[in-house]
ModelCIF file with pLDDT and N, C-alpha, C, O atoms, coordinates in Angstrom:
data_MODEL
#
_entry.id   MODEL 
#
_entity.id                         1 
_entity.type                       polymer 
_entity.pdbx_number_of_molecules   1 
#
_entity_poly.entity_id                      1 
_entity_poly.type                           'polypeptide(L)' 
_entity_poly.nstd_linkage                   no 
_entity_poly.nstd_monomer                   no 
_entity_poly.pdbx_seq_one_letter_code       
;(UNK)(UNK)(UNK)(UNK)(UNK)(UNK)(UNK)(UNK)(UNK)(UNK)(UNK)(UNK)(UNK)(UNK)(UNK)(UNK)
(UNK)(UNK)(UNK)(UNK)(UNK)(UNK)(UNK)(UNK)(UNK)(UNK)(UNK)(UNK)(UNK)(UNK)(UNK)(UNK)
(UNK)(UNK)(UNK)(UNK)(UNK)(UNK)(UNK)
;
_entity_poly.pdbx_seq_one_letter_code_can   XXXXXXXXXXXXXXXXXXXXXXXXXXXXXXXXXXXXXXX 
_entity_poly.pdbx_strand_id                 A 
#
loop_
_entity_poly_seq.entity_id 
_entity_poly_seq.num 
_entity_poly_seq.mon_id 
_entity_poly_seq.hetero 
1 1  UNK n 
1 2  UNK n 
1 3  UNK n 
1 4  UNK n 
1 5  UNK n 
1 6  UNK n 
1 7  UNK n 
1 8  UNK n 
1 9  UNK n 
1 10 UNK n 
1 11 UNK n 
1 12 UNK n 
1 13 UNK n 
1 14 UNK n 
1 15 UNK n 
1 16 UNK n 
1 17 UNK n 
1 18 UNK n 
1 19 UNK n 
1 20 UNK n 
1 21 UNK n 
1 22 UNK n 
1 23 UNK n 
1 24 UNK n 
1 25 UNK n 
1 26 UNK n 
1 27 UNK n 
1 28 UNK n 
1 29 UNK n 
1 30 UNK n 
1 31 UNK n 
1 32 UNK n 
1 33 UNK n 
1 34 UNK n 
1 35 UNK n 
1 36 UNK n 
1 37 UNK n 
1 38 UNK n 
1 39 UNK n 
#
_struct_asym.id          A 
_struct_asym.entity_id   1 
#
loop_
_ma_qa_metric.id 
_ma_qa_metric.mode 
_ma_qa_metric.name 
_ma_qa_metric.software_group_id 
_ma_qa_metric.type 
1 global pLDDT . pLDDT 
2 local  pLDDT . pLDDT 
#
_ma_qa_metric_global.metric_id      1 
_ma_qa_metric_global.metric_value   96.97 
_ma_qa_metric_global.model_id       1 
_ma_qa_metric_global.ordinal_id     1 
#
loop_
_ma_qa_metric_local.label_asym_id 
_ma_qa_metric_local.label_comp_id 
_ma_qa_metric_local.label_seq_id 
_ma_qa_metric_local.metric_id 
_ma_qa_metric_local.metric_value 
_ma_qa_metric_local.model_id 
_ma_qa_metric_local.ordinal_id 
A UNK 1  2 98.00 1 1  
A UNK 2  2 98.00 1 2  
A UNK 3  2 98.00 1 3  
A UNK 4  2 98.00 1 4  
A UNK 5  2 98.00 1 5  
A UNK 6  2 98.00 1 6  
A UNK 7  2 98.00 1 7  
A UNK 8  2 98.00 1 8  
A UNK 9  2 98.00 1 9  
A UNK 10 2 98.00 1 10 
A UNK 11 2 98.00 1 11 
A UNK 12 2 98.00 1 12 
A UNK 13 2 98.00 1 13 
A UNK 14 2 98.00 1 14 
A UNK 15 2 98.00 1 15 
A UNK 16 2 98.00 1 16 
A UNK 17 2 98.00 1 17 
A UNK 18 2 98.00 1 18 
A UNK 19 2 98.00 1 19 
A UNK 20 2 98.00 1 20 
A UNK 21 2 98.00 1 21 
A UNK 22 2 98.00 1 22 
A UNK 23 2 98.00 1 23 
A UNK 24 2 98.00 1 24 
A UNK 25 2 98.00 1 25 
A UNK 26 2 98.00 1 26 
A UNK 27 2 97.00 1 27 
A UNK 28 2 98.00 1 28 
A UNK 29 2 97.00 1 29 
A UNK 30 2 97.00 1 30 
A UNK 31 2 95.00 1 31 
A UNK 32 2 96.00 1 32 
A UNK 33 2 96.00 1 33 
A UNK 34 2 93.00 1 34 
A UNK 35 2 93.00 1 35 
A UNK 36 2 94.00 1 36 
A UNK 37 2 93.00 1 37 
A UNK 38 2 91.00 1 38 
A UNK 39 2 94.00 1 39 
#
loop_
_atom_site.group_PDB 
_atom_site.id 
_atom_site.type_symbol 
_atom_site.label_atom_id 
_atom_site.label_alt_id 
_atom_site.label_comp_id 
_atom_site.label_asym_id 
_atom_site.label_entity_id 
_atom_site.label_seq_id 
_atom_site.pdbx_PDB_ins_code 
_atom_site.Cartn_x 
_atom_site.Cartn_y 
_atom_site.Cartn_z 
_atom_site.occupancy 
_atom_site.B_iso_or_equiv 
_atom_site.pdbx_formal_charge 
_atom_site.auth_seq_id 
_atom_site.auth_comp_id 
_atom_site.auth_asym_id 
_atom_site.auth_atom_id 
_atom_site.pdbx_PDB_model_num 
ATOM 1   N N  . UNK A 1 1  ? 27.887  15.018  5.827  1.00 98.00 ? 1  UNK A N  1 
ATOM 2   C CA . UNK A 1 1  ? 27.735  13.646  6.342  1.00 98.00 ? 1  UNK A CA 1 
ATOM 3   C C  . UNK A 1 1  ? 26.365  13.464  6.987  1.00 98.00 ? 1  UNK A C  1 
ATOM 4   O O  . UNK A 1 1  ? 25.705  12.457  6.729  1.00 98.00 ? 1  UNK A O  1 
ATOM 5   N N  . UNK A 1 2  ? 25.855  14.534  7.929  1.00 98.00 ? 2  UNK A N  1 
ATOM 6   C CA . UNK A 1 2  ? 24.644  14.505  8.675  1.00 98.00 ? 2  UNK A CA 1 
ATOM 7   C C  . UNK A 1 2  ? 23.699  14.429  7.423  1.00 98.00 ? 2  UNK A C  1 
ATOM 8   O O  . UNK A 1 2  ? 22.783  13.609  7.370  1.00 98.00 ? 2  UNK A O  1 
ATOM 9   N N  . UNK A 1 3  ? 23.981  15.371  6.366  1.00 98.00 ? 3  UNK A N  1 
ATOM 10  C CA . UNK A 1 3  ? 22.718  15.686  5.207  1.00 98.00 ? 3  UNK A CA 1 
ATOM 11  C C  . UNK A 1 3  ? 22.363  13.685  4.557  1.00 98.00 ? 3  UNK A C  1 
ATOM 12  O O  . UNK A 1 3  ? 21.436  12.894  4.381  1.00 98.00 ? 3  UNK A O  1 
ATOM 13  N N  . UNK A 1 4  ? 23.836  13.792  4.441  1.00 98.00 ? 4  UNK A N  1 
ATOM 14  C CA . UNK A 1 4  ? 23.908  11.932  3.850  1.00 98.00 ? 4  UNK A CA 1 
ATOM 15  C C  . UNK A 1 4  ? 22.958  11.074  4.798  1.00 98.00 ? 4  UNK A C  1 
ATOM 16  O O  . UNK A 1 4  ? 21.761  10.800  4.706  1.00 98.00 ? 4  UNK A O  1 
ATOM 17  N N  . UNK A 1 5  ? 23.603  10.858  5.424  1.00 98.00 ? 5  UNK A N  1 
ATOM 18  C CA . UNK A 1 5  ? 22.645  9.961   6.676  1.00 98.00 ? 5  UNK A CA 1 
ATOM 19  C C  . UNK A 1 5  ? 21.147  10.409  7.049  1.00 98.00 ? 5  UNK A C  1 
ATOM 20  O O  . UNK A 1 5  ? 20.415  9.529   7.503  1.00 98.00 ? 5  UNK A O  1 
ATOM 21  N N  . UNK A 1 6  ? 20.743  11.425  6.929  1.00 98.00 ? 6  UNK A N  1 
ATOM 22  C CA . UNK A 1 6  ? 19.268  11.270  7.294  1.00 98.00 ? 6  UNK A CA 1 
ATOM 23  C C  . UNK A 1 6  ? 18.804  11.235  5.803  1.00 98.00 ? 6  UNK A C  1 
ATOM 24  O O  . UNK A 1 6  ? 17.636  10.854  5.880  1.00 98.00 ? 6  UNK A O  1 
ATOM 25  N N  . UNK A 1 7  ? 19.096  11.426  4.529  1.00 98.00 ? 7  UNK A N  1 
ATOM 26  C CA . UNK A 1 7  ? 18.861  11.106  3.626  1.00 98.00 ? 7  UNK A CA 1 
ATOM 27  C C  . UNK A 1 7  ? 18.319  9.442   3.879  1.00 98.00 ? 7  UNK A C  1 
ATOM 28  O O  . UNK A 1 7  ? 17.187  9.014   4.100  1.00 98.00 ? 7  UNK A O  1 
ATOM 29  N N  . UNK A 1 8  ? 19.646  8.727   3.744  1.00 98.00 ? 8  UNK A N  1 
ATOM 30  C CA . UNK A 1 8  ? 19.397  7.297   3.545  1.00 98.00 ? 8  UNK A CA 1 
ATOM 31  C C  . UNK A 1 8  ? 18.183  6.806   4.712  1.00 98.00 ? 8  UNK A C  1 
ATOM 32  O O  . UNK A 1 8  ? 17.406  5.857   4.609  1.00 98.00 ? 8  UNK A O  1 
ATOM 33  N N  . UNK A 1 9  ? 18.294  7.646   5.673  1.00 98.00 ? 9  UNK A N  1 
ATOM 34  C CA . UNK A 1 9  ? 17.168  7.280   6.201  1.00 98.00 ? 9  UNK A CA 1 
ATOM 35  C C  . UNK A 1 9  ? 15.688  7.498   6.213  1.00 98.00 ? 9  UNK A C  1 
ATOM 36  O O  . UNK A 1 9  ? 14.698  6.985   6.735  1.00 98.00 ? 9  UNK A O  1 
ATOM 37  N N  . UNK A 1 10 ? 16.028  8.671   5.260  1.00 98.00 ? 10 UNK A N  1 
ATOM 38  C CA . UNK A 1 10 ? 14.725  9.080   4.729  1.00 98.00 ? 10 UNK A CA 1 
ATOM 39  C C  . UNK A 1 10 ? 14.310  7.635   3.806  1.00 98.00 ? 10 UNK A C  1 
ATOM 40  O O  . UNK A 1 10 ? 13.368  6.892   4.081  1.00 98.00 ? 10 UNK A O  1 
ATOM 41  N N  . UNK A 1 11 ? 15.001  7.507   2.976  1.00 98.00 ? 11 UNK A N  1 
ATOM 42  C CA . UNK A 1 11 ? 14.795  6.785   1.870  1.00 98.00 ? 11 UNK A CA 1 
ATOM 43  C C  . UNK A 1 11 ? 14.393  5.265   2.137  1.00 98.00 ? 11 UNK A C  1 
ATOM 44  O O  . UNK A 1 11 ? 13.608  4.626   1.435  1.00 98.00 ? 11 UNK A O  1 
ATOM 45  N N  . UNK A 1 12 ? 14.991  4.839   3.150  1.00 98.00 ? 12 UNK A N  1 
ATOM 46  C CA . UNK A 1 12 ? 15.003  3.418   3.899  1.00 98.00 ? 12 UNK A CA 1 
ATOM 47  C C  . UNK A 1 12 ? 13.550  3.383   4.779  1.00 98.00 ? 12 UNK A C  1 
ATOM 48  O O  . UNK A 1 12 ? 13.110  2.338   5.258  1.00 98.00 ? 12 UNK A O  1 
ATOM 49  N N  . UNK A 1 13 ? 12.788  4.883   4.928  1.00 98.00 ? 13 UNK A N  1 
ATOM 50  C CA . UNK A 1 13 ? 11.539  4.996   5.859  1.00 98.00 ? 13 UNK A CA 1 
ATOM 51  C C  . UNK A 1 13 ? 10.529  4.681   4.049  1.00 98.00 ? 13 UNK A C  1 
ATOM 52  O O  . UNK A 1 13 ? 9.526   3.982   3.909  1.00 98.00 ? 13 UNK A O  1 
ATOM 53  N N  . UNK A 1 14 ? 11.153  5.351   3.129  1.00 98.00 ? 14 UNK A N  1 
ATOM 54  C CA . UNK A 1 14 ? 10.049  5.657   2.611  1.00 98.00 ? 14 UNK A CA 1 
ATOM 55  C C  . UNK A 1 14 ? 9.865   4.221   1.490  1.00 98.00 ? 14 UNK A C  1 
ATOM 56  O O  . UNK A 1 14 ? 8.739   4.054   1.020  1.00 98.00 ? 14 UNK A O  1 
ATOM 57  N N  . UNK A 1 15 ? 10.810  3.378   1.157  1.00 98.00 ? 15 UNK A N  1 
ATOM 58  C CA . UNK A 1 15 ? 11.004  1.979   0.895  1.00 98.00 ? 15 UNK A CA 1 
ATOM 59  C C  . UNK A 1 15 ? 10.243  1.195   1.616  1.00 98.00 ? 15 UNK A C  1 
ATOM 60  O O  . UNK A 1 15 ? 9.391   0.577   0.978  1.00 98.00 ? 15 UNK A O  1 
ATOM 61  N N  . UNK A 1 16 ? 10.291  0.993   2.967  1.00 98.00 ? 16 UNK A N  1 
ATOM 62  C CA . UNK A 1 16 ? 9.709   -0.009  3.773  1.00 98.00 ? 16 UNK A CA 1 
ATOM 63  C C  . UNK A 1 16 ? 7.710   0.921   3.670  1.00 98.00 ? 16 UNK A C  1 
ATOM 64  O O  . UNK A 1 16 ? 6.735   0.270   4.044  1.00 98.00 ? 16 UNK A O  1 
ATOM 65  N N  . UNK A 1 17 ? 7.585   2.078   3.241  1.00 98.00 ? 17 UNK A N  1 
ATOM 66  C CA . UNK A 1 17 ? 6.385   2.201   3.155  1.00 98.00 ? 17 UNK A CA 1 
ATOM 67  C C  . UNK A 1 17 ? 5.657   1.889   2.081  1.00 98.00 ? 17 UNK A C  1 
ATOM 68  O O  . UNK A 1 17 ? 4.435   1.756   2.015  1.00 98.00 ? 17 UNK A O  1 
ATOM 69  N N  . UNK A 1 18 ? 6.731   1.741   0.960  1.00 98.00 ? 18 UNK A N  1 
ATOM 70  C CA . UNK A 1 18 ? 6.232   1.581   -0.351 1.00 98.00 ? 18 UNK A CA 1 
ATOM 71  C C  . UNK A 1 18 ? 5.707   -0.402  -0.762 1.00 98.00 ? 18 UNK A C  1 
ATOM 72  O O  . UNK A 1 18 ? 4.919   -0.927  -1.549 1.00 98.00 ? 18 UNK A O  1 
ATOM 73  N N  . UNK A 1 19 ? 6.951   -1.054  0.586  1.00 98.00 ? 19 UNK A N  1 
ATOM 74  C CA . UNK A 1 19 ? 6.465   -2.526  0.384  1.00 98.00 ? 19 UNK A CA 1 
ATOM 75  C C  . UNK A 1 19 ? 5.241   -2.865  0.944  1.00 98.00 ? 19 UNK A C  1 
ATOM 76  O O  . UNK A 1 19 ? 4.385   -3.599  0.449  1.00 98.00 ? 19 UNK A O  1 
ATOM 77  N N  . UNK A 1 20 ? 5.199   -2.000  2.526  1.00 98.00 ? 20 UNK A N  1 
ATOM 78  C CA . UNK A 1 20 ? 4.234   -2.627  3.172  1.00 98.00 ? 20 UNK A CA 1 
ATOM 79  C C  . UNK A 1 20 ? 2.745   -2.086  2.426  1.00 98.00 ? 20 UNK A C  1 
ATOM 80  O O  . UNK A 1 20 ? 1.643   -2.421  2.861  1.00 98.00 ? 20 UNK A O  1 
ATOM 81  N N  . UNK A 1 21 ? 2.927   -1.264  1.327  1.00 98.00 ? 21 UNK A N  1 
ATOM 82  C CA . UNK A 1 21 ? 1.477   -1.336  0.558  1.00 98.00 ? 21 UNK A CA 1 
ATOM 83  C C  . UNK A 1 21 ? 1.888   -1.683  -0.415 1.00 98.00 ? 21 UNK A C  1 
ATOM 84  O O  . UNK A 1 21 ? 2.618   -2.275  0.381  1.00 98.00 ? 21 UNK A O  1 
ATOM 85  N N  . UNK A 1 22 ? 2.103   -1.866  -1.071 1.00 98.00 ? 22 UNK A N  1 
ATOM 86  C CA . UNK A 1 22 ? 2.684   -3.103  -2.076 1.00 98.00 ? 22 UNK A CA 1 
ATOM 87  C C  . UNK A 1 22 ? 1.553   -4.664  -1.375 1.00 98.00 ? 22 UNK A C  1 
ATOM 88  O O  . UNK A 1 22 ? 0.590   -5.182  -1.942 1.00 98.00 ? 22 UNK A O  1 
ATOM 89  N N  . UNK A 1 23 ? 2.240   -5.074  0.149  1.00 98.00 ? 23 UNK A N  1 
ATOM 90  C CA . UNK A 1 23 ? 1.699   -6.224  0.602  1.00 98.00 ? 23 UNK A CA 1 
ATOM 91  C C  . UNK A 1 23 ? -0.022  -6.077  0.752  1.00 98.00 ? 23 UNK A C  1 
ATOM 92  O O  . UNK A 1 23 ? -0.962  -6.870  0.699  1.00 98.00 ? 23 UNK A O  1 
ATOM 93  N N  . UNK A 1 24 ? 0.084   -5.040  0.905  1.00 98.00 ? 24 UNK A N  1 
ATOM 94  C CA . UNK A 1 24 ? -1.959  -4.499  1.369  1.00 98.00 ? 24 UNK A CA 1 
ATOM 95  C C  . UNK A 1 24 ? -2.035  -4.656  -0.037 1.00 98.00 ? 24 UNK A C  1 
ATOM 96  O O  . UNK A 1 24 ? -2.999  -5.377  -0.298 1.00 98.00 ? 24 UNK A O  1 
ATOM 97  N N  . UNK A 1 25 ? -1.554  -4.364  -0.846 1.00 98.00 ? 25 UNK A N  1 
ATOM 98  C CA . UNK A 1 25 ? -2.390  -5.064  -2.688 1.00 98.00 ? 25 UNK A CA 1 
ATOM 99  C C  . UNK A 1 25 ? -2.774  -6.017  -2.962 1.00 98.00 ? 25 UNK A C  1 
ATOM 100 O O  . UNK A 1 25 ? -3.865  -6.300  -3.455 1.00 98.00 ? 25 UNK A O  1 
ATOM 101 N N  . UNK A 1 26 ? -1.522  -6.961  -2.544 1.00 98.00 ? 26 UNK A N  1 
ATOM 102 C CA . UNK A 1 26 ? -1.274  -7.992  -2.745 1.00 98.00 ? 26 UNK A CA 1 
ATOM 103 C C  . UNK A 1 26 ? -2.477  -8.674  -2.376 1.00 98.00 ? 26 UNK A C  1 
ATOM 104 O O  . UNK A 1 26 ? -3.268  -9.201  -3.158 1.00 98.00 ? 26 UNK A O  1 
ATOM 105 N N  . UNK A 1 27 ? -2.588  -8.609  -0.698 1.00 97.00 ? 27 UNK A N  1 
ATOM 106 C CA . UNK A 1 27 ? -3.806  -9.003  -0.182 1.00 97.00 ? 27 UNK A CA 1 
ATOM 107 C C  . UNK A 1 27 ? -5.288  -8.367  -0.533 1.00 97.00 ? 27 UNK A C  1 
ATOM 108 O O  . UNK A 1 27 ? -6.342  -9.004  -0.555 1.00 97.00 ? 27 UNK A O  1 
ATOM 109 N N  . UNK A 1 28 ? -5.174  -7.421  -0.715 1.00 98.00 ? 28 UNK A N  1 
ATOM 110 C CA . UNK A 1 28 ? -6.494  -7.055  -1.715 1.00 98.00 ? 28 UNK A CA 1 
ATOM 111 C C  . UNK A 1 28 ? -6.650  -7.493  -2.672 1.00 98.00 ? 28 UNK A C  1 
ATOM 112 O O  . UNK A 1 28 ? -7.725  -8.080  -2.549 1.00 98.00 ? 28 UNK A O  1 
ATOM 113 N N  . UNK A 1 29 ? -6.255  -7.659  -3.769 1.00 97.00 ? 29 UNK A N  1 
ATOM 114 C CA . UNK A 1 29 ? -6.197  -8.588  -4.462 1.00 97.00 ? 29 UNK A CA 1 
ATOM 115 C C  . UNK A 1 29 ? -6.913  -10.008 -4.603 1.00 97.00 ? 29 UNK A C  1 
ATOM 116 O O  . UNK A 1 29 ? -7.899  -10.538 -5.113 1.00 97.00 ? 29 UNK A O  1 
ATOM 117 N N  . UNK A 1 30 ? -5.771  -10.289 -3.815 1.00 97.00 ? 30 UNK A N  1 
ATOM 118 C CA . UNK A 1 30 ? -5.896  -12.086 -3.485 1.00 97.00 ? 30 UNK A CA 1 
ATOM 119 C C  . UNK A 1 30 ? -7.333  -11.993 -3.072 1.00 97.00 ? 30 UNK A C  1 
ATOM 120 O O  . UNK A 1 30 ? -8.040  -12.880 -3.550 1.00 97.00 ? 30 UNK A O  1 
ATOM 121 N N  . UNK A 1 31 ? -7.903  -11.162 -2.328 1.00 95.00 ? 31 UNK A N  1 
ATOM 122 C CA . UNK A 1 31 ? -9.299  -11.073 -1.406 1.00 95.00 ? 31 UNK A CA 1 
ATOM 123 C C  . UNK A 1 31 ? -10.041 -10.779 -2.772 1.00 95.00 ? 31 UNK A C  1 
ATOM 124 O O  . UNK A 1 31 ? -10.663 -11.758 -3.185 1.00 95.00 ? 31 UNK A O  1 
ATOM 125 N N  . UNK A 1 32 ? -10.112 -9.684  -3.539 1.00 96.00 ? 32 UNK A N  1 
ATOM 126 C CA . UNK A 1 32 ? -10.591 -9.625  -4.341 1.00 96.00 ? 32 UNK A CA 1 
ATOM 127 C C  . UNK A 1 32 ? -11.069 -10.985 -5.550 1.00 96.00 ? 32 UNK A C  1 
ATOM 128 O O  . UNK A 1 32 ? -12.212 -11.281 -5.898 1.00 96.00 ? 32 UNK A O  1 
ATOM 129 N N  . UNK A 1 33 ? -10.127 -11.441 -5.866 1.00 96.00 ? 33 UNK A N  1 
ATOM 130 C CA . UNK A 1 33 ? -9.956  -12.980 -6.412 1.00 96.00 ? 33 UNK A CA 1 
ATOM 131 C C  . UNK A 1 33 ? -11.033 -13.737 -5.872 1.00 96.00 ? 33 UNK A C  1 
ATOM 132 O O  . UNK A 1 33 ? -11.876 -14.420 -6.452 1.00 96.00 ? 33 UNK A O  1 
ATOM 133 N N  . UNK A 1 34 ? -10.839 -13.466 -4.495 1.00 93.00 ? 34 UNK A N  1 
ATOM 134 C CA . UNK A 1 34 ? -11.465 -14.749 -3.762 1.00 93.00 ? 34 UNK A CA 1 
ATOM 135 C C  . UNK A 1 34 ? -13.196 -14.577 -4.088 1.00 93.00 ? 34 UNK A C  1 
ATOM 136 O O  . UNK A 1 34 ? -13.966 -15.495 -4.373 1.00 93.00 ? 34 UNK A O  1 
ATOM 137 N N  . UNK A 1 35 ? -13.567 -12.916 -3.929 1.00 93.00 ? 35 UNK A N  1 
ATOM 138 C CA . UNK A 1 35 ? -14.684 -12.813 -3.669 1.00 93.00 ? 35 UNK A CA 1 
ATOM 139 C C  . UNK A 1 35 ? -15.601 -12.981 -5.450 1.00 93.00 ? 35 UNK A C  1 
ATOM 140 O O  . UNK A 1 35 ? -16.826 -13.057 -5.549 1.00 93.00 ? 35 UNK A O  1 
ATOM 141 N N  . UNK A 1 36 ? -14.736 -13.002 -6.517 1.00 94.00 ? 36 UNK A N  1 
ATOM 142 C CA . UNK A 1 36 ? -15.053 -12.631 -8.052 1.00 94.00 ? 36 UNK A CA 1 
ATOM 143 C C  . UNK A 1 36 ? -15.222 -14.343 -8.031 1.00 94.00 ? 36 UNK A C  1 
ATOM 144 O O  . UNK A 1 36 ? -16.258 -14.734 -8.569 1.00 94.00 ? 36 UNK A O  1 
ATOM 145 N N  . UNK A 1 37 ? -14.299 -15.431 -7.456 1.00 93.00 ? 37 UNK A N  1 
ATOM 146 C CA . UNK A 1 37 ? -14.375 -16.498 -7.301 1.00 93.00 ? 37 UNK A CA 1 
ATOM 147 C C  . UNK A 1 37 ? -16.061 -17.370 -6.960 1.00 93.00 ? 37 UNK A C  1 
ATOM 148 O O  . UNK A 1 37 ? -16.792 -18.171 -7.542 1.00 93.00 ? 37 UNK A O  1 
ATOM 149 N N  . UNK A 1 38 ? -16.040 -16.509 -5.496 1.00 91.00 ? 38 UNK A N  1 
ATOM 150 C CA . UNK A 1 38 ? -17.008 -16.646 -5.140 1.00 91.00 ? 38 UNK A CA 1 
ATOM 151 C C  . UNK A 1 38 ? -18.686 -16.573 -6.004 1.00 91.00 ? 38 UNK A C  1 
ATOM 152 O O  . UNK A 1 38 ? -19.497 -17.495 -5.913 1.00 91.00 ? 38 UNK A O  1 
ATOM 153 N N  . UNK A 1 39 ? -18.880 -15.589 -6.623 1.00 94.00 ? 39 UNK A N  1 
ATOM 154 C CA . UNK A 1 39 ? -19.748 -14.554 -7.331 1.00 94.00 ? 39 UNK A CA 1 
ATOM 155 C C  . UNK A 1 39 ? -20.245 -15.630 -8.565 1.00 94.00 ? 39 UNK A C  1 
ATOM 156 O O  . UNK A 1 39 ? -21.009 -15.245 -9.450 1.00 94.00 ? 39 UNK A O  1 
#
């Protein structure tokens, strides 16, 4: 049960790390866009 549970919490740490750079792309990106825009 202990092995279960820090599992999912492993997994639930390593999810929320995978979006919040996911979002840093996103915004790189978009920034990127902006600056090829610019150019």
């Amino acid at each position: 049960r202990e092995c279960r549970a820090r599992k999912k919490l492993r997994y639930q740490y390593l999810e929320e790390l995978v979006s919040s750079k996911e979002r840093a792309i996103c915004a790189l990106r978009e920034e990127l866009e902006m600056y090829k825009q610019w150019c």
